[in-house]
C-alpha atoms as a PDB file:
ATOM      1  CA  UNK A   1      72.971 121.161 105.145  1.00  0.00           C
ATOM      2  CA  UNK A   2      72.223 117.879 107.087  1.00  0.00           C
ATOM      3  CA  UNK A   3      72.885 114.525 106.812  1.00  0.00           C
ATOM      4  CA  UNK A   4      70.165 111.268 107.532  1.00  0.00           C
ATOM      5  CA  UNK A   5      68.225 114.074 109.581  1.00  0.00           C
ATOM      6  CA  UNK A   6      70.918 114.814 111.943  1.00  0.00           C
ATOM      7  CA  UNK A   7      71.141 118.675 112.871  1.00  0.00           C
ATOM      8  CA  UNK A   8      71.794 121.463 110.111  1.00  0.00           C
ATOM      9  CA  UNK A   9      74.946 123.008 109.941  1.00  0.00           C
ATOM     10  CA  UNK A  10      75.923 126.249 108.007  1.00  0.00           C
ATOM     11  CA  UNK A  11      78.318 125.913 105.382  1.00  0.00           C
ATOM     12  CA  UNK A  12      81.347 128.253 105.546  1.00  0.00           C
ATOM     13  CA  UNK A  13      81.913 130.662 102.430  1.00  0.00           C
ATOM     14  CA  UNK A  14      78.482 130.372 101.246  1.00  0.00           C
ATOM     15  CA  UNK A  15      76.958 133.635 101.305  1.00  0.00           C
ATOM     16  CA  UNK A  16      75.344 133.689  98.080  1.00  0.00           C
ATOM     17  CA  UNK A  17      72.026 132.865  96.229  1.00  0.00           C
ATOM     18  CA  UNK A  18      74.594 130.200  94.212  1.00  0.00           C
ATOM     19  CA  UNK A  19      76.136 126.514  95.884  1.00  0.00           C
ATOM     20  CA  UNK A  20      78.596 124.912  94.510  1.00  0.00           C
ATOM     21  CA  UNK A  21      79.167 121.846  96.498  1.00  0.00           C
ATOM     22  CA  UNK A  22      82.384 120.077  94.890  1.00  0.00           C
ATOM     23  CA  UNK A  23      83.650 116.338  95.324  1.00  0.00           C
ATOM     24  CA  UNK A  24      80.163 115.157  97.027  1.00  0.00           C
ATOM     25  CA  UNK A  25      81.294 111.849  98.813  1.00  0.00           C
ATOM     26  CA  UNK A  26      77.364 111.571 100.462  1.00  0.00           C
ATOM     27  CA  UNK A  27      73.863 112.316  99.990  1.00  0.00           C
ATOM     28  CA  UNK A  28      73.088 115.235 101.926  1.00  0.00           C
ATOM     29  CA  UNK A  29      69.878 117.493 102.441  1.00  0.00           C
ATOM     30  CA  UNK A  30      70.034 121.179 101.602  1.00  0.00           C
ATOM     31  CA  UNK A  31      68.080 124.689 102.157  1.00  0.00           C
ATOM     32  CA  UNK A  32      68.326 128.398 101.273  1.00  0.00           C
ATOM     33  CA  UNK A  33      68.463 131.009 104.220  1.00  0.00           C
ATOM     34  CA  UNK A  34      67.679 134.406 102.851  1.00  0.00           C
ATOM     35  CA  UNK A  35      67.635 137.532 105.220  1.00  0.00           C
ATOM     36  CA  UNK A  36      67.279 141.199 105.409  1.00  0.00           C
ATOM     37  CA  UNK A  37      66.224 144.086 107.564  1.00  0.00           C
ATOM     38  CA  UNK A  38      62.561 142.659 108.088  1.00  0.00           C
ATOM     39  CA  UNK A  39      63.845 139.065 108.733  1.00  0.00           C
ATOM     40  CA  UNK A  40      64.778 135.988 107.330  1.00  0.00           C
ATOM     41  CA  UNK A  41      63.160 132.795 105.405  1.00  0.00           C
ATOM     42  CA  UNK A  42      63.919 129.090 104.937  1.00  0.00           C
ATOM     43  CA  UNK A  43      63.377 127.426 101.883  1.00  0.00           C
ATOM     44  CA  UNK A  44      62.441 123.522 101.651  1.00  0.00           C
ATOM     45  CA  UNK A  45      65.001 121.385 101.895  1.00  0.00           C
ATOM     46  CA  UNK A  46      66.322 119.675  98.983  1.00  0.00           C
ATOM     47  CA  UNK A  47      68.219 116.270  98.825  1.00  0.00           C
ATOM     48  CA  UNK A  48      71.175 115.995  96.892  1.00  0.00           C
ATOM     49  CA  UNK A  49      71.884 112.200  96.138  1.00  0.00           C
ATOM     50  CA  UNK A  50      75.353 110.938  95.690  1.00  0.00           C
ATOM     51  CA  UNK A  51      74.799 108.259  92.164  1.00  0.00           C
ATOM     52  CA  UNK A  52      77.321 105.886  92.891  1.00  0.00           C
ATOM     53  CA  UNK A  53      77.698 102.269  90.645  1.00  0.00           C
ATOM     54  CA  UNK A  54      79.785  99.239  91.446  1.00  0.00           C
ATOM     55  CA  UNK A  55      80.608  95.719  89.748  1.00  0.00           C
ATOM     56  CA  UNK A  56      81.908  92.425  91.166  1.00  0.00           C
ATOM     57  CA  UNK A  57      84.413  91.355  90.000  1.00  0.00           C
ATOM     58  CA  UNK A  58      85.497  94.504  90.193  1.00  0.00           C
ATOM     59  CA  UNK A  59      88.737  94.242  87.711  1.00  0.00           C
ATOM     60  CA  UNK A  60      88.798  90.981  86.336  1.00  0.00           C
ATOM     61  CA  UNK A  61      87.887  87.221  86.681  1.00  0.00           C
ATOM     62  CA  UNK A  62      89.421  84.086  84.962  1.00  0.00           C
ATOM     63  CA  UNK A  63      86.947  81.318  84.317  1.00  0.00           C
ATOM     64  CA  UNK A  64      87.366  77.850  83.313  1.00  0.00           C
ATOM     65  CA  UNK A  65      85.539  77.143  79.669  1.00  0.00           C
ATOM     66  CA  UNK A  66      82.146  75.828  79.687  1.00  0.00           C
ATOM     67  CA  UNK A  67      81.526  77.771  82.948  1.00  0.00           C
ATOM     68  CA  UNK A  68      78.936  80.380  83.820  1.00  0.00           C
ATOM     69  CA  UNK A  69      80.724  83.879  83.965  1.00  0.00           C
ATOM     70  CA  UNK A  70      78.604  86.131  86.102  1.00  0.00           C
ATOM     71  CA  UNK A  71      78.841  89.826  86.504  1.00  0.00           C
ATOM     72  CA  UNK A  72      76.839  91.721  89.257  1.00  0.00           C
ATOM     73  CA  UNK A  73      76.434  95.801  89.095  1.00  0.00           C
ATOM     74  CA  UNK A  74      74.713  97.588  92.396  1.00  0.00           C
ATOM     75  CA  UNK A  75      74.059 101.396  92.115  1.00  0.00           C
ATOM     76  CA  UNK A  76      74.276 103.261  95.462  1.00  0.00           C
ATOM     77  CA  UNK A  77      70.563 104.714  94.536  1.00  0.00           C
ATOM     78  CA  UNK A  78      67.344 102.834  95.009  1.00  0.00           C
ATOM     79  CA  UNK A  79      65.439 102.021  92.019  1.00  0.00           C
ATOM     80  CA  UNK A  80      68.189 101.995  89.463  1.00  0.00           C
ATOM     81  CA  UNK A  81      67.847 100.858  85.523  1.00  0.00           C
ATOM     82  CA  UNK A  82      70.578  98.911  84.483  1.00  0.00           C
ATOM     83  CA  UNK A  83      71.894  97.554  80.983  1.00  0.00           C
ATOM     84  CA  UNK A  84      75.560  95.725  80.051  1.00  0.00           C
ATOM     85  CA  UNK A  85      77.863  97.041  77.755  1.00  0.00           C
ATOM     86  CA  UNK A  86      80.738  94.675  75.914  1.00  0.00           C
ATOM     87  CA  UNK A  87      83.622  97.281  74.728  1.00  0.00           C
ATOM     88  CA  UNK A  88      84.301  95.350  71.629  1.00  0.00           C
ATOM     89  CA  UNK A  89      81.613  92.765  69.966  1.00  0.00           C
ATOM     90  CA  UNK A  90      78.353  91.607  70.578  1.00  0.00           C
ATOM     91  CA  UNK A  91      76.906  89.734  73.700  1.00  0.00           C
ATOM     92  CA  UNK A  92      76.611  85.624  73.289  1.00  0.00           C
ATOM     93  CA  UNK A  93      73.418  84.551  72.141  1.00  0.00           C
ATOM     94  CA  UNK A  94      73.186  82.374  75.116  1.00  0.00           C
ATOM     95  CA  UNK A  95      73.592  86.021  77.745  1.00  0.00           C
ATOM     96  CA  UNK A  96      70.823  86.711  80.149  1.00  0.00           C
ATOM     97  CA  UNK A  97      70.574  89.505  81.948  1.00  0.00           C
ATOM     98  CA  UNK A  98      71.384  92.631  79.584  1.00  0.00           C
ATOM     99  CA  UNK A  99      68.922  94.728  81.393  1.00  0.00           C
ATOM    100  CA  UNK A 100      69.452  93.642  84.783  1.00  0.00           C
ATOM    101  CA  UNK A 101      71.953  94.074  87.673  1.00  0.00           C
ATOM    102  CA  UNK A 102      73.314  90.753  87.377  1.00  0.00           C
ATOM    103  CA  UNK A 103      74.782  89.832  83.338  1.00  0.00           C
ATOM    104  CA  UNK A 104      74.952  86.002  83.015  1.00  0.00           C
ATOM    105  CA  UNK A 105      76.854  84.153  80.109  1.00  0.00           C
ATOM    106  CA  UNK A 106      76.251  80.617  80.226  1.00  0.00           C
ATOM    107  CA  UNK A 107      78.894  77.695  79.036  1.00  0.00           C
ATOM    108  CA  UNK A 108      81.369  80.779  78.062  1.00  0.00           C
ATOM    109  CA  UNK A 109      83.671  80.342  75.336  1.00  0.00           C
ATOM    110  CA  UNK A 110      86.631  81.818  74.430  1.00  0.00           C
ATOM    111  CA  UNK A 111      84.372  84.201  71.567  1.00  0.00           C
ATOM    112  CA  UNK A 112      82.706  85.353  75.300  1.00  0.00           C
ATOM    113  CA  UNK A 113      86.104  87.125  76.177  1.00  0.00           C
ATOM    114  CA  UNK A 114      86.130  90.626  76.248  1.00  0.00           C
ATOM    115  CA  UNK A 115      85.637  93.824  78.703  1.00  0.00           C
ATOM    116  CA  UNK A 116      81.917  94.737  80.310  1.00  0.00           C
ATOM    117  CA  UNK A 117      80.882  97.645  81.964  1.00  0.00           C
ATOM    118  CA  UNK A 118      77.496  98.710  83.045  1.00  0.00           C
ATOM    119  CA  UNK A 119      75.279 101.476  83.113  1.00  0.00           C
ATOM    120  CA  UNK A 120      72.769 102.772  85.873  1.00  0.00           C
ATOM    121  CA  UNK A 121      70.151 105.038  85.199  1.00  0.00           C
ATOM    122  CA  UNK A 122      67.697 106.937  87.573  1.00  0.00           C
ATOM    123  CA  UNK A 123      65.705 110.144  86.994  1.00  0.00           C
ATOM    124  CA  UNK A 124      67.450 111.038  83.457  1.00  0.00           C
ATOM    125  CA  UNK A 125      70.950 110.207  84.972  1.00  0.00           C
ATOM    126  CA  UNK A 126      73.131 107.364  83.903  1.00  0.00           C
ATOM    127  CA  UNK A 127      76.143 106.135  85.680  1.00  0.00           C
ATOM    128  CA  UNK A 128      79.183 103.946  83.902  1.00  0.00           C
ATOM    129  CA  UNK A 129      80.695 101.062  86.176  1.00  0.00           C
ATOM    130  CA  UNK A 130      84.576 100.735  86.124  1.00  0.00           C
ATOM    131  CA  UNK A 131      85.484  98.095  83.191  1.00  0.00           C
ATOM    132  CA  UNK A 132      85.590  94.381  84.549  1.00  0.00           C
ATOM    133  CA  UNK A 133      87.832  92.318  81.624  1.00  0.00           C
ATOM    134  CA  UNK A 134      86.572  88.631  81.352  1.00  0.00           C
ATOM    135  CA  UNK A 135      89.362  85.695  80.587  1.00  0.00           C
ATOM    136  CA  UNK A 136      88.452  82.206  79.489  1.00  0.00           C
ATOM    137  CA  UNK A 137      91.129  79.378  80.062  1.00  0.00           C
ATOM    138  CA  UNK A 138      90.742  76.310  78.309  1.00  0.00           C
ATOM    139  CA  UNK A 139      91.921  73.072  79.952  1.00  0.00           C
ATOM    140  CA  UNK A 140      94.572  72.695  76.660  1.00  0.00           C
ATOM    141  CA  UNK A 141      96.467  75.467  78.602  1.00  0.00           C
ATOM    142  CA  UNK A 142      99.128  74.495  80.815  1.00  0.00           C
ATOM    143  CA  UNK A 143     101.784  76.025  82.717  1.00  0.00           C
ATOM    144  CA  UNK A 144     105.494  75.946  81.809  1.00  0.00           C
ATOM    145  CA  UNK A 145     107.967  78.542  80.886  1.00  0.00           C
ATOM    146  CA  UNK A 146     108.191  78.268  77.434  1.00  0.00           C
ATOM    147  CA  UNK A 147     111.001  80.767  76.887  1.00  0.00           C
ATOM    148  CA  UNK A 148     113.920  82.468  78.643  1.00  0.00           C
ATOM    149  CA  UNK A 149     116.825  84.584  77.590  1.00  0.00           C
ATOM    150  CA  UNK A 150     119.480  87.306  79.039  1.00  0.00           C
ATOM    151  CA  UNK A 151     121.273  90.089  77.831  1.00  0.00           C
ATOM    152  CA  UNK A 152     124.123  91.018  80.337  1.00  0.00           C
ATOM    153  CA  UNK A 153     126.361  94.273  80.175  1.00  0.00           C
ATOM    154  CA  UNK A 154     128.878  94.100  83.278  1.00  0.00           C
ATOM    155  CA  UNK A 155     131.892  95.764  83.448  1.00  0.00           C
ATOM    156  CA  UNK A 156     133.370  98.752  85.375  1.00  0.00           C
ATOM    157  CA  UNK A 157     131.035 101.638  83.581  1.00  0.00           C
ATOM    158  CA  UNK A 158     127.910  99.527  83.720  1.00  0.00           C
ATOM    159  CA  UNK A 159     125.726  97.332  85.699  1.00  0.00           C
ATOM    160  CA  UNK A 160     123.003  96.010  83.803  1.00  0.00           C
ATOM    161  CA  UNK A 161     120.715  93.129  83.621  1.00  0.00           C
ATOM    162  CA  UNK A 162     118.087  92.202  81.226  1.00  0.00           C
ATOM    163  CA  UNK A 163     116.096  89.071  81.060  1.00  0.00           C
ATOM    164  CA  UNK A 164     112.958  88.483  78.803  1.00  0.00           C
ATOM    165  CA  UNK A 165     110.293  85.250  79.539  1.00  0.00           C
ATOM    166  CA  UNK A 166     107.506  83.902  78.488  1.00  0.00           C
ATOM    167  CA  UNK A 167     104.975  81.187  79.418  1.00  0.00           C
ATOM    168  CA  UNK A 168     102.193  78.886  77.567  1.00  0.00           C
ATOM    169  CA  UNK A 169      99.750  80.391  79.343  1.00  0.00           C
ATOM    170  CA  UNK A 170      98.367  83.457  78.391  1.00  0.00           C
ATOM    171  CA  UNK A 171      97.343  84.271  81.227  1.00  0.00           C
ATOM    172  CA  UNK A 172     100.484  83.505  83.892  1.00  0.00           C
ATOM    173  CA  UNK A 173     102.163  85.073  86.008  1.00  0.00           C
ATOM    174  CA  UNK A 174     105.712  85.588  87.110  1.00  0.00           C
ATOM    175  CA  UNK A 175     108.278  85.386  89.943  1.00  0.00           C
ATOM    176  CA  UNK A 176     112.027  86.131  89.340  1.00  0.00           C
ATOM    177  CA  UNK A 177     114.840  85.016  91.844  1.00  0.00           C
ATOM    178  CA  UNK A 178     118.774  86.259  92.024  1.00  0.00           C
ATOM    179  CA  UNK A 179     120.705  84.121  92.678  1.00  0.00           C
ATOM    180  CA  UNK A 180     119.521  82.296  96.194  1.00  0.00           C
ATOM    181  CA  UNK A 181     117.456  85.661  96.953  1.00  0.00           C
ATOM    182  CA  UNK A 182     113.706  85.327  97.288  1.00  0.00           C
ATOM    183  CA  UNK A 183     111.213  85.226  95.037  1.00  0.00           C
ATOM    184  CA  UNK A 184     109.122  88.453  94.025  1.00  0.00           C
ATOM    185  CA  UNK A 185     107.023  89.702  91.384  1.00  0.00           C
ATOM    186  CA  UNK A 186     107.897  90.364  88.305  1.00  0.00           C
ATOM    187  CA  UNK A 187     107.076  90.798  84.277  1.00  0.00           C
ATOM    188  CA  UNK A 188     108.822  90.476  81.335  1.00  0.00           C
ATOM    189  CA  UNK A 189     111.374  92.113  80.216  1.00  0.00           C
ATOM    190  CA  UNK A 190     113.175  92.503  83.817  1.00  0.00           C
ATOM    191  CA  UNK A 191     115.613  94.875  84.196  1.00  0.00           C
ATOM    192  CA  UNK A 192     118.122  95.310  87.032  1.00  0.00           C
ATOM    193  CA  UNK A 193     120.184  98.667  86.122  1.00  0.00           C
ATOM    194  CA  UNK A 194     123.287  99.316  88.585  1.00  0.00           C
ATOM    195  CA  UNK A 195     123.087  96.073  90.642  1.00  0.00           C
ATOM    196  CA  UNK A 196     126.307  95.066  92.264  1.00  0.00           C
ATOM    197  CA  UNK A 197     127.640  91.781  92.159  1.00  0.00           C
ATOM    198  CA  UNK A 198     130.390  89.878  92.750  1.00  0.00           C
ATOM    199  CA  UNK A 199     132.889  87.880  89.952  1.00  0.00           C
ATOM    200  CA  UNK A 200     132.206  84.518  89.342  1.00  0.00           C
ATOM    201  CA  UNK A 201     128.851  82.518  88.401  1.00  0.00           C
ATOM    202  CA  UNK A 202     125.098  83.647  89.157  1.00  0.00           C
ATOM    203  CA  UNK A 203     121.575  82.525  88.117  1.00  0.00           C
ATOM    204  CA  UNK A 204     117.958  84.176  87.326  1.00  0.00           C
ATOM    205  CA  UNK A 205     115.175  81.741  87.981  1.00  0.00           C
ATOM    206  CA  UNK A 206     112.093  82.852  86.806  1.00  0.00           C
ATOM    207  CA  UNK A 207     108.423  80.349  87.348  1.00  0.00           C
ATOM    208  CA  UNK A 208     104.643  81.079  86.000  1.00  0.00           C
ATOM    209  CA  UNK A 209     101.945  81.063  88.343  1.00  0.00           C
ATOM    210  CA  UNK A 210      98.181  79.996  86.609  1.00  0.00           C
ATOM    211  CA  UNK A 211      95.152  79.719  88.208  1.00  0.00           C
ATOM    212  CA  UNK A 212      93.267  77.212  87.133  1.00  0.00           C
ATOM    213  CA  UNK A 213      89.461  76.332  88.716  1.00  0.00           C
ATOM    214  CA  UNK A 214      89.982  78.757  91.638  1.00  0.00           C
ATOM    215  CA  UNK A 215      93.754  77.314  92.592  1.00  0.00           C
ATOM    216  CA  UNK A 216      96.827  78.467  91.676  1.00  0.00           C
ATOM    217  CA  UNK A 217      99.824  76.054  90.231  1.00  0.00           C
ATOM    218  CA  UNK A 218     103.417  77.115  89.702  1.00  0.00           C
ATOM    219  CA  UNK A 219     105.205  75.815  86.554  1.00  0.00           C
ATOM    220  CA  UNK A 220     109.150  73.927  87.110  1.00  0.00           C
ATOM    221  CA  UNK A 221     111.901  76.863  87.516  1.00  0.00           C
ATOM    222  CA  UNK A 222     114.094  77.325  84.615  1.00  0.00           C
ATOM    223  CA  UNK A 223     117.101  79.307  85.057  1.00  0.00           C
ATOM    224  CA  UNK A 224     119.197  81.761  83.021  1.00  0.00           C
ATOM    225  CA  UNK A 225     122.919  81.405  83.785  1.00  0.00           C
ATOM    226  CA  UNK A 226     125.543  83.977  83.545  1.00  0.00           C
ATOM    227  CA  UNK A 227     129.249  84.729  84.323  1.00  0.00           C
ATOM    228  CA  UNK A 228     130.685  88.130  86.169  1.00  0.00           C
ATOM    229  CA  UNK A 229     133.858  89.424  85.499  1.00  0.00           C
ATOM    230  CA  UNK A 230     135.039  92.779  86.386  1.00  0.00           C
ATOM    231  CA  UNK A 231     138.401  93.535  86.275  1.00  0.00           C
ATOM    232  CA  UNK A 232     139.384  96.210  89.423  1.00  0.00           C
ATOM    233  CA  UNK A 233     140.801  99.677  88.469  1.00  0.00           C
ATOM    234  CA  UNK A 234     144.751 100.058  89.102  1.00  0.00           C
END
């Protein structure tokens, strides 16, 4: 085998008229040596192209209503076909593009949410693009905690917090604080199992995060409140 014409190379535990060439990560050129007694022949090379397929965004994207969504797909081979898939429903009336690399859908409504993939084709192969889930926020969404409650079980045998949240916006996200700890990451319910702490009062604040047009806003704190009491083994 070679690689972009660079030198060939003989691959190890090969010796037979059958190649199995497993988890391919580039396009490489191959040929055949065959030998015996009287001598040996090469066969014409032949290139083995790697059919790889890419979208941006490449996971998700949040756009504001009555904004263009665009999705872009780029096969690693030249001279690709490409056509969109939606997972569930049909494609807006007002899409442009279902053939193309790049899927546009104009003024996009809330009916235009969903999950796209696309497919490459070359040569009687056809590729599938990781899923890229489209969200559509609508300026009547805003961003406040819109519930909070606790369950506490504390005592000498167990240790155990649980605190459920939710915002108005579907689409937030959350940061939890202990007491005057920092903030970090998390989703609802939350669940500290065999945390330590000490009698007397303690807090869980919890905020949303939204993005809205590209910037992200944090929603007022609210706090869940909560009393320790252990008494110590005599």
């Amino acid at each position: 085998r070679n690689s972009s014409g660079g030198p060939w190379r003989n691959i190890s535990n090969s010796n037979t008229s059958t190649l199995v060439v497993r988890n391919l990560q580039q396009s490489q050129r191959y040929r055949c040596v065959a030998s015996n007694e009287v001598g040996e022949k090469r066969s014409n090379a032949a290139m083995v192209t790697v059919f790889r397929i890419t979208t941006h965004p490449i996971v998700s994207t949040i756009v504001i209503a009555l904004q263009n969504v665009t999705l872009t797909c780029l096969a690693s081979v030249d001279n690709a076909t490409y056509s969109w898939r939606r997972v569930s429903g049909s494609f807006s009336p007002r899409s442009r593009g279902q053939n193309s690399s790049t899927l546009i859908i104009p003024s996009a409504t809330s009916r235009d949410e969903g999950m796209y993939y696309c497919v490459a084709s070359k040569n009687g192969i056809s590729v599938e693009s990781n899923i890229t889930a489209v969200f559509i926020q609508t300026d009547s969404e805003t961003c406040n905690i819109s519930k909070i409650s606790g369950k506490v079980k504390y005592n000498n045998q167990t240790k155990n917090l649980r605190l459920k949240f939710s915002a108005d916006n579907r689409l937030a996200t959350f940061e939890c604080q202990l007491d005057d700890g920092i903030f970090f990451s998390c989703t609802s319910p939350k669940i500290w199992r065999n945390y330590t702490l000490n009698n007397g009062k303690h807090f869980i604040t919890v905020r949303a995060n939204c993005t809205y047009n590209g910037e992200v806003t944090s929603s007022l704190p609210k706090k869940f409140r909560f009393h320790v009491r252990v008494l110590e083994d005599v």
